[in-house]
N, C-alpha and C. Protein backbone atom coordinates (compact mmCIF):
# COMPACT_ATOMS: atom_id res chain seq x y z
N UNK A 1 -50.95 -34.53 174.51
CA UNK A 1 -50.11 -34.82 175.65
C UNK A 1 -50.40 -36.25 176.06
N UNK A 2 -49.47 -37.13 176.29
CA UNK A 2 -49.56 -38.17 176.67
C UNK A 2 -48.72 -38.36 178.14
N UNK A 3 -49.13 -39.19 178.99
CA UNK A 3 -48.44 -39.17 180.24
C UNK A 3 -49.11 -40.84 180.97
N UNK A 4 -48.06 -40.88 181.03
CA UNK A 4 -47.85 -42.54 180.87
C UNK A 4 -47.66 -43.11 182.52
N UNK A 5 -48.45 -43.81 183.16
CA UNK A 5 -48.58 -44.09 184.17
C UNK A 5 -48.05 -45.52 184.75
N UNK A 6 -47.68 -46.41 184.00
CA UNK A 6 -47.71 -47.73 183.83
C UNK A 6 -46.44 -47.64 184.44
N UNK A 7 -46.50 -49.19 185.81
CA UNK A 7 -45.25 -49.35 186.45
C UNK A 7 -44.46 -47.64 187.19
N UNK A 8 -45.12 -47.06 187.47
CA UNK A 8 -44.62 -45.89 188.13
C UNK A 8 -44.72 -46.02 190.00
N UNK A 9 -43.60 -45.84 190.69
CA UNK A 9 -43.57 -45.97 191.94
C UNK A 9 -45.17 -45.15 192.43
N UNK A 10 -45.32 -44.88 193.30
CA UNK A 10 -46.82 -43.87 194.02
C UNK A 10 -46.08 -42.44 194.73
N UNK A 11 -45.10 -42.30 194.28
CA UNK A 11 -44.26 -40.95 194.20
C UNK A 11 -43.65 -39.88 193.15
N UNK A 12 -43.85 -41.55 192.17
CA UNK A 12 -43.24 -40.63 191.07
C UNK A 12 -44.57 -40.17 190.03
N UNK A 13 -45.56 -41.04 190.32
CA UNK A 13 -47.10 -41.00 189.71
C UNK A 13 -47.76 -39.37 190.46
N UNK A 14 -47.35 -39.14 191.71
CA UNK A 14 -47.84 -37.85 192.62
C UNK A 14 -46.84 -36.76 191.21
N UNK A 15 -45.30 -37.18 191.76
CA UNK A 15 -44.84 -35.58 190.84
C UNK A 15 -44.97 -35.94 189.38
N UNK A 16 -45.16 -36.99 188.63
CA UNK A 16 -46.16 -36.44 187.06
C UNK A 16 -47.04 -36.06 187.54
N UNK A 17 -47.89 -35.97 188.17
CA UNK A 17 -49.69 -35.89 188.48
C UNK A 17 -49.69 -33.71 188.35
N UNK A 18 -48.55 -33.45 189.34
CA UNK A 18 -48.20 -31.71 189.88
C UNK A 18 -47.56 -31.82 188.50
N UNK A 19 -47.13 -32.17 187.65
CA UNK A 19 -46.43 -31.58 186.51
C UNK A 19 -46.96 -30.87 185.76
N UNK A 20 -48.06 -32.60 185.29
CA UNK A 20 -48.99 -32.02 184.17
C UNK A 20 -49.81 -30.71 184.74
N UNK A 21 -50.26 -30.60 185.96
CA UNK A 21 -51.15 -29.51 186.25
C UNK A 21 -50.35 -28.05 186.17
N UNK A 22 -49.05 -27.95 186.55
CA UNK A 22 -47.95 -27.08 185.86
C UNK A 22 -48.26 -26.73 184.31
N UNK A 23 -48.37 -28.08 183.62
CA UNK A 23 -48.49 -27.67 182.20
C UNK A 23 -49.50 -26.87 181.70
N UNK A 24 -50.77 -27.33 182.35
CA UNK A 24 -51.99 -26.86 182.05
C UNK A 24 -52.03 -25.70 182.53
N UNK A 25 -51.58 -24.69 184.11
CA UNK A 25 -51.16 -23.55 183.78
C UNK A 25 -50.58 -23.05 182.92
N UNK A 26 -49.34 -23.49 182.21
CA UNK A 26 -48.66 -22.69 180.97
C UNK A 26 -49.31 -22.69 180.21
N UNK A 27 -49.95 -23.65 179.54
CA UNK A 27 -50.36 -23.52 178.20
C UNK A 27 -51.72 -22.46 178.28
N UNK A 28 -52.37 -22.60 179.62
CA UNK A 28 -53.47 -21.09 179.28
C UNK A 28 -53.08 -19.37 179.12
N UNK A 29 -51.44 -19.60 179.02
CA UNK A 29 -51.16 -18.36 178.76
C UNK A 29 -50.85 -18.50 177.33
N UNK A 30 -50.41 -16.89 176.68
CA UNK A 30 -49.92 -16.59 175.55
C UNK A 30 -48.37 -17.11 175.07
N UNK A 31 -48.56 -18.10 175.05
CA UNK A 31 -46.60 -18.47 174.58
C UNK A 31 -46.20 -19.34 173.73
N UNK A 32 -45.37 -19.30 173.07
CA UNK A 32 -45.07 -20.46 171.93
C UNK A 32 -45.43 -21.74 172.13
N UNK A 33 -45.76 -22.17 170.99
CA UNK A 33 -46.30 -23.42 170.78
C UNK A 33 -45.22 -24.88 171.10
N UNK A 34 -45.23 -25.11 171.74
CA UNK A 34 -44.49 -26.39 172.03
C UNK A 34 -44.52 -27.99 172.05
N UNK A 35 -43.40 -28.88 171.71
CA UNK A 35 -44.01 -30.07 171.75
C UNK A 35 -43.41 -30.52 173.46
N UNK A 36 -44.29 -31.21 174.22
CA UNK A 36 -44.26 -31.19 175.72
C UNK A 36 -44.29 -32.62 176.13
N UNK A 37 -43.23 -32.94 176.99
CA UNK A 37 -43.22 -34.63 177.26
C UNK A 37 -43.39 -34.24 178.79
N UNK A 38 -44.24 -34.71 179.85
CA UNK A 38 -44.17 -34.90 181.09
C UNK A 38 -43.35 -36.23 181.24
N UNK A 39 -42.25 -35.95 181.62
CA UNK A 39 -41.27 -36.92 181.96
C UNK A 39 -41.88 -37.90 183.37
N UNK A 40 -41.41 -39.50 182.54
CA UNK A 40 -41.91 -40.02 183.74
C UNK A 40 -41.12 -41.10 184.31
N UNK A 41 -39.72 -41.31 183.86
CA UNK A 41 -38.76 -41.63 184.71
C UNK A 41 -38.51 -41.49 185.86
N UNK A 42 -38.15 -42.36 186.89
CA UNK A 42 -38.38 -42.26 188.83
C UNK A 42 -37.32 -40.92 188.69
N UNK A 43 -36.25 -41.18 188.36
CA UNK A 43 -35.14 -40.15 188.49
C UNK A 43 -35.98 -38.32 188.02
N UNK A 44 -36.62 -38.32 186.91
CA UNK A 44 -36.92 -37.15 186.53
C UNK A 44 -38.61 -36.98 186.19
N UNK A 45 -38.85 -37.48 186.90
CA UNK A 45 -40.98 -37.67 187.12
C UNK A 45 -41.01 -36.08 187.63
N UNK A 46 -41.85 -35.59 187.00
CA UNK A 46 -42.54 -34.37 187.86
C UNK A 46 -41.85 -33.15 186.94
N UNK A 47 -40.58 -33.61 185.66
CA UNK A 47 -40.35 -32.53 185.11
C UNK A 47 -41.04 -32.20 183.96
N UNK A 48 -41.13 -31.26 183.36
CA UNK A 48 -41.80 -30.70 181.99
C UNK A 48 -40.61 -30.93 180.72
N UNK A 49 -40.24 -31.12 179.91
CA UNK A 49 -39.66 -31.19 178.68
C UNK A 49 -40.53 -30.73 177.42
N UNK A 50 -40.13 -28.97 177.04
CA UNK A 50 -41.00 -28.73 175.57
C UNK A 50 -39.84 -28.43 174.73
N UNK A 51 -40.28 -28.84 173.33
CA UNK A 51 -39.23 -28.78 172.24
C UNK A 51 -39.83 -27.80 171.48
N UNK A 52 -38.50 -27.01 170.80
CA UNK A 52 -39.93 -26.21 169.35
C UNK A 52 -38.60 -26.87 168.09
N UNK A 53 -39.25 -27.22 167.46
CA UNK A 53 -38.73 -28.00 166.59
C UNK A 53 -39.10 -28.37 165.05
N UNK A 54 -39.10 -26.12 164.43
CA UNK A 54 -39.97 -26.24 163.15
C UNK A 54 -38.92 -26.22 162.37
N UNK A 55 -38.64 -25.79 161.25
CA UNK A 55 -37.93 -25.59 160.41
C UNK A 55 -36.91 -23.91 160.85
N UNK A 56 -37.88 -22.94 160.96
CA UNK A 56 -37.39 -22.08 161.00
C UNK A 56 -36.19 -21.01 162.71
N UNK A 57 -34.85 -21.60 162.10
CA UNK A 57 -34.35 -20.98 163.15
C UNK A 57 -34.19 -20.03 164.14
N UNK A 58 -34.85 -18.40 163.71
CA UNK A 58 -35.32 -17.53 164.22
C UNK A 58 -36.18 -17.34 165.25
N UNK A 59 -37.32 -18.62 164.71
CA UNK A 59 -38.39 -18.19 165.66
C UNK A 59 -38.56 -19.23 166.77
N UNK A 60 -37.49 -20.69 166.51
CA UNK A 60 -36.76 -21.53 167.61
C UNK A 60 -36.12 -20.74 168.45
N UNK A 61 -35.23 -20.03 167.93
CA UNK A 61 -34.43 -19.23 169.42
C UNK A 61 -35.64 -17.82 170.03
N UNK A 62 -36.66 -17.41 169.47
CA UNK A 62 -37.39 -16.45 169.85
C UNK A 62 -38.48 -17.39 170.52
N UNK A 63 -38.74 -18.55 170.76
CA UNK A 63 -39.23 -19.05 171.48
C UNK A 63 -38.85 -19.95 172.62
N UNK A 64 -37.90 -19.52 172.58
CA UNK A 64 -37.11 -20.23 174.01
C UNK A 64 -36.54 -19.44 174.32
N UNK A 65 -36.78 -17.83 173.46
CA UNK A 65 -36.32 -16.39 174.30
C UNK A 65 -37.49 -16.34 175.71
N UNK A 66 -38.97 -16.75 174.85
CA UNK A 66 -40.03 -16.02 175.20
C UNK A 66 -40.28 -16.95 176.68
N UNK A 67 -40.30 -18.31 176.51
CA UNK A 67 -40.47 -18.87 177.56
C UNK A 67 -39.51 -18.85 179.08
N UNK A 68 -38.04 -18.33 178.47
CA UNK A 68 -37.30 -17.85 179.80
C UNK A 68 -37.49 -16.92 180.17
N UNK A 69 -38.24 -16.11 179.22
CA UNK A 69 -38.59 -14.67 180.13
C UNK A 69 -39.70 -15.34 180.97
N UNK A 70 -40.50 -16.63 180.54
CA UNK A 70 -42.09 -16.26 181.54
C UNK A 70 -41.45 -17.01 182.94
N UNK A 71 -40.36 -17.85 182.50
CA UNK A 71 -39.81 -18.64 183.83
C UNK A 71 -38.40 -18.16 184.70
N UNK A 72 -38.84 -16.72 183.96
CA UNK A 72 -37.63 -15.66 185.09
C UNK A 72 -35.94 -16.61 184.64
N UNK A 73 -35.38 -17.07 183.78
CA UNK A 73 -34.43 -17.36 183.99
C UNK A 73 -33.49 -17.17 182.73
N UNK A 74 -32.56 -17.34 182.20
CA UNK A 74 -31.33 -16.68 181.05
C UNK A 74 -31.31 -18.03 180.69
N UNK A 75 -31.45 -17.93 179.02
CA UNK A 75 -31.31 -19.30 178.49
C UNK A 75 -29.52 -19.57 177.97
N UNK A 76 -29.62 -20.71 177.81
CA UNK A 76 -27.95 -20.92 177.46
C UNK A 76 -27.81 -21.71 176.16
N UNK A 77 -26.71 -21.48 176.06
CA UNK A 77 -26.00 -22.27 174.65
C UNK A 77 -25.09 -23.60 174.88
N UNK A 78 -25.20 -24.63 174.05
CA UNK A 78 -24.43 -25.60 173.98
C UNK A 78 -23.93 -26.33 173.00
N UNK A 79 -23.19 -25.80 172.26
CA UNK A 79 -22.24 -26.81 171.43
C UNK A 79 -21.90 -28.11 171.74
N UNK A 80 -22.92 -29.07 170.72
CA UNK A 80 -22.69 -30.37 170.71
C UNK A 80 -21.86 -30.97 169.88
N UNK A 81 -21.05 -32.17 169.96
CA UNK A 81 -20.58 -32.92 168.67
C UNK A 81 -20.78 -32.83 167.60
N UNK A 82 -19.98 -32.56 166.62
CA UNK A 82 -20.26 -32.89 165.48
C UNK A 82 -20.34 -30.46 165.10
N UNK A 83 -21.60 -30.70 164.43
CA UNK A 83 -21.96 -29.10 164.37
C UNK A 83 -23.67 -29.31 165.03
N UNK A 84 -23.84 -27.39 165.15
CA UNK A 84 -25.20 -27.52 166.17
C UNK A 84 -24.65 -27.48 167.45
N UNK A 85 -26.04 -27.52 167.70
CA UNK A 85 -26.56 -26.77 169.63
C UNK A 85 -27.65 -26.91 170.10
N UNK A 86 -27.76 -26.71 171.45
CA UNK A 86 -28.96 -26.73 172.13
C UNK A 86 -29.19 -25.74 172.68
N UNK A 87 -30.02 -24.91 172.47
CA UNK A 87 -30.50 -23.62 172.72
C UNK A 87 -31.74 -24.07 174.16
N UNK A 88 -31.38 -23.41 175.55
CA UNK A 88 -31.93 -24.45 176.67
C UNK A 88 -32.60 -23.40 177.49
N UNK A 89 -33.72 -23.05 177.86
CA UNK A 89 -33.83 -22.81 179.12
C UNK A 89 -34.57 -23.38 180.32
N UNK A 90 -34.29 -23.53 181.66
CA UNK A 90 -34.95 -24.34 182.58
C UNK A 90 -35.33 -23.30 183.98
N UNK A 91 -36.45 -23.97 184.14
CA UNK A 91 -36.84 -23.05 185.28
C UNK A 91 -38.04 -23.73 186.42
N UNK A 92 -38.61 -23.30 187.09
CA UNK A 92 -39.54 -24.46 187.53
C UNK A 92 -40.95 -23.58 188.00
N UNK A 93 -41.97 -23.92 187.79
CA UNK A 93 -43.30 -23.21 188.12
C UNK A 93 -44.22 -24.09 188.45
N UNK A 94 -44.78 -23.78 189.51
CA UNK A 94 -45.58 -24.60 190.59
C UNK A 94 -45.23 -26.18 190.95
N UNK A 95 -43.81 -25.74 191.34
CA UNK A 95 -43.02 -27.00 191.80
C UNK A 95 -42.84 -28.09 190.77
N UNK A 96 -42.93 -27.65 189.58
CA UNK A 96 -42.28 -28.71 188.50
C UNK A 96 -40.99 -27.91 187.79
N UNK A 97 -40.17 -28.85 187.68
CA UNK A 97 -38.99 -28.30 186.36
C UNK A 97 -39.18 -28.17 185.45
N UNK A 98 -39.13 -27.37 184.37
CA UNK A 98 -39.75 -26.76 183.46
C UNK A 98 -38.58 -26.71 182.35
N UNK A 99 -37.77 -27.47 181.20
CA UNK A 99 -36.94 -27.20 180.59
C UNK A 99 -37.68 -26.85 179.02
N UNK A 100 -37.24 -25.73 178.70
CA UNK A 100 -37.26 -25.95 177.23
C UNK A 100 -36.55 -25.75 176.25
N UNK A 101 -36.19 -26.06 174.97
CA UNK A 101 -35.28 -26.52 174.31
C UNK A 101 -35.24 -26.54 173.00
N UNK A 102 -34.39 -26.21 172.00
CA UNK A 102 -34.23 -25.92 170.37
C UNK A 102 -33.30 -26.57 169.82
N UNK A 103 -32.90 -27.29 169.19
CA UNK A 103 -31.82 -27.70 168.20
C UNK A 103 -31.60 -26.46 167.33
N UNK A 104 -30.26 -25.93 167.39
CA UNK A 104 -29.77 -24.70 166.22
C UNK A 104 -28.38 -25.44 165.27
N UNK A 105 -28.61 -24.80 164.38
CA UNK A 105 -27.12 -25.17 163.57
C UNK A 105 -25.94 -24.63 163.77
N UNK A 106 -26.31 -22.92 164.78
CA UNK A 106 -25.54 -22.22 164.96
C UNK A 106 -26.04 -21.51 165.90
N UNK A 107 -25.14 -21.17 166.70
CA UNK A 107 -25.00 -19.83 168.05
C UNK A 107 -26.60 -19.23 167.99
N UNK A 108 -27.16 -19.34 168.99
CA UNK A 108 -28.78 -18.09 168.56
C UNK A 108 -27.96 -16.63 168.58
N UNK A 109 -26.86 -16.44 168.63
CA UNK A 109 -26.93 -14.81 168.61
C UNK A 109 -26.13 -14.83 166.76
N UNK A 110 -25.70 -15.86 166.64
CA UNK A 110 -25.84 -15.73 164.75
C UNK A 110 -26.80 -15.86 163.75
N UNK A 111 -28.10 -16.58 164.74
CA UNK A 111 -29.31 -16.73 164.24
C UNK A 111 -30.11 -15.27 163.59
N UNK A 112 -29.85 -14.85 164.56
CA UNK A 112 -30.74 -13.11 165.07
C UNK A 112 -30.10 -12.31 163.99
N UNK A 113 -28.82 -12.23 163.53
CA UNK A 113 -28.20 -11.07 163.05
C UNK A 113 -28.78 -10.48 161.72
């Protein structure tokens, strides 16, 4: 995890500061492995961004099943340009935003079948 402090207002340095400690709750639980950016843009400081981003499509959409279940919320689908999607869910735990996120080639409910 890297979290980058340099040139950050003393507001937006406070909500990275509650993020990462957000993170460090999640990750002491049982849940997919993720790659995790504490966002540190003034506009979006204090949010979480995890990607799963292996090869295998199945267990991309079963891990951004698993993490909207722990953040209580219904993940969604998005057809981007071109072909593909973003398989998304967002939620927020101990006052950080919490998004996480899959690149699919196709629908997760054509993934599963």
């Amino acid at each position: 995890m890297i979290i980058s402090t340099t040139c950050l207002p003393a507001r937006a340095h406070r909500r990275q500061g509650r993020a990462a400690l957000a993170l460090a709750d999640l990750l002491a639980e049982e849940l997919p492995a993720l790659l995790w950016h504490v966002q540190a843009a003034e506009h979006a400081a204090g949010s979480l961004l995890g990607v799963r981003d292996d090869g295998d499509p199945a267990s991309r959409v079963d891990a951004v099943d698993e993490w909207a279940r722990r953040l209580g919320v219904t993940p969604s689908w998005e057809r981007l340009p071109g072909h593909g999607g973003e398989y998304r869910a967002t939620g927020w735990h101990l006052g950080a935003r919490v998004t996480v996120r899959a690149w699919l080639e196709e629908s997760p409910l054509e993934v599963n079948v």
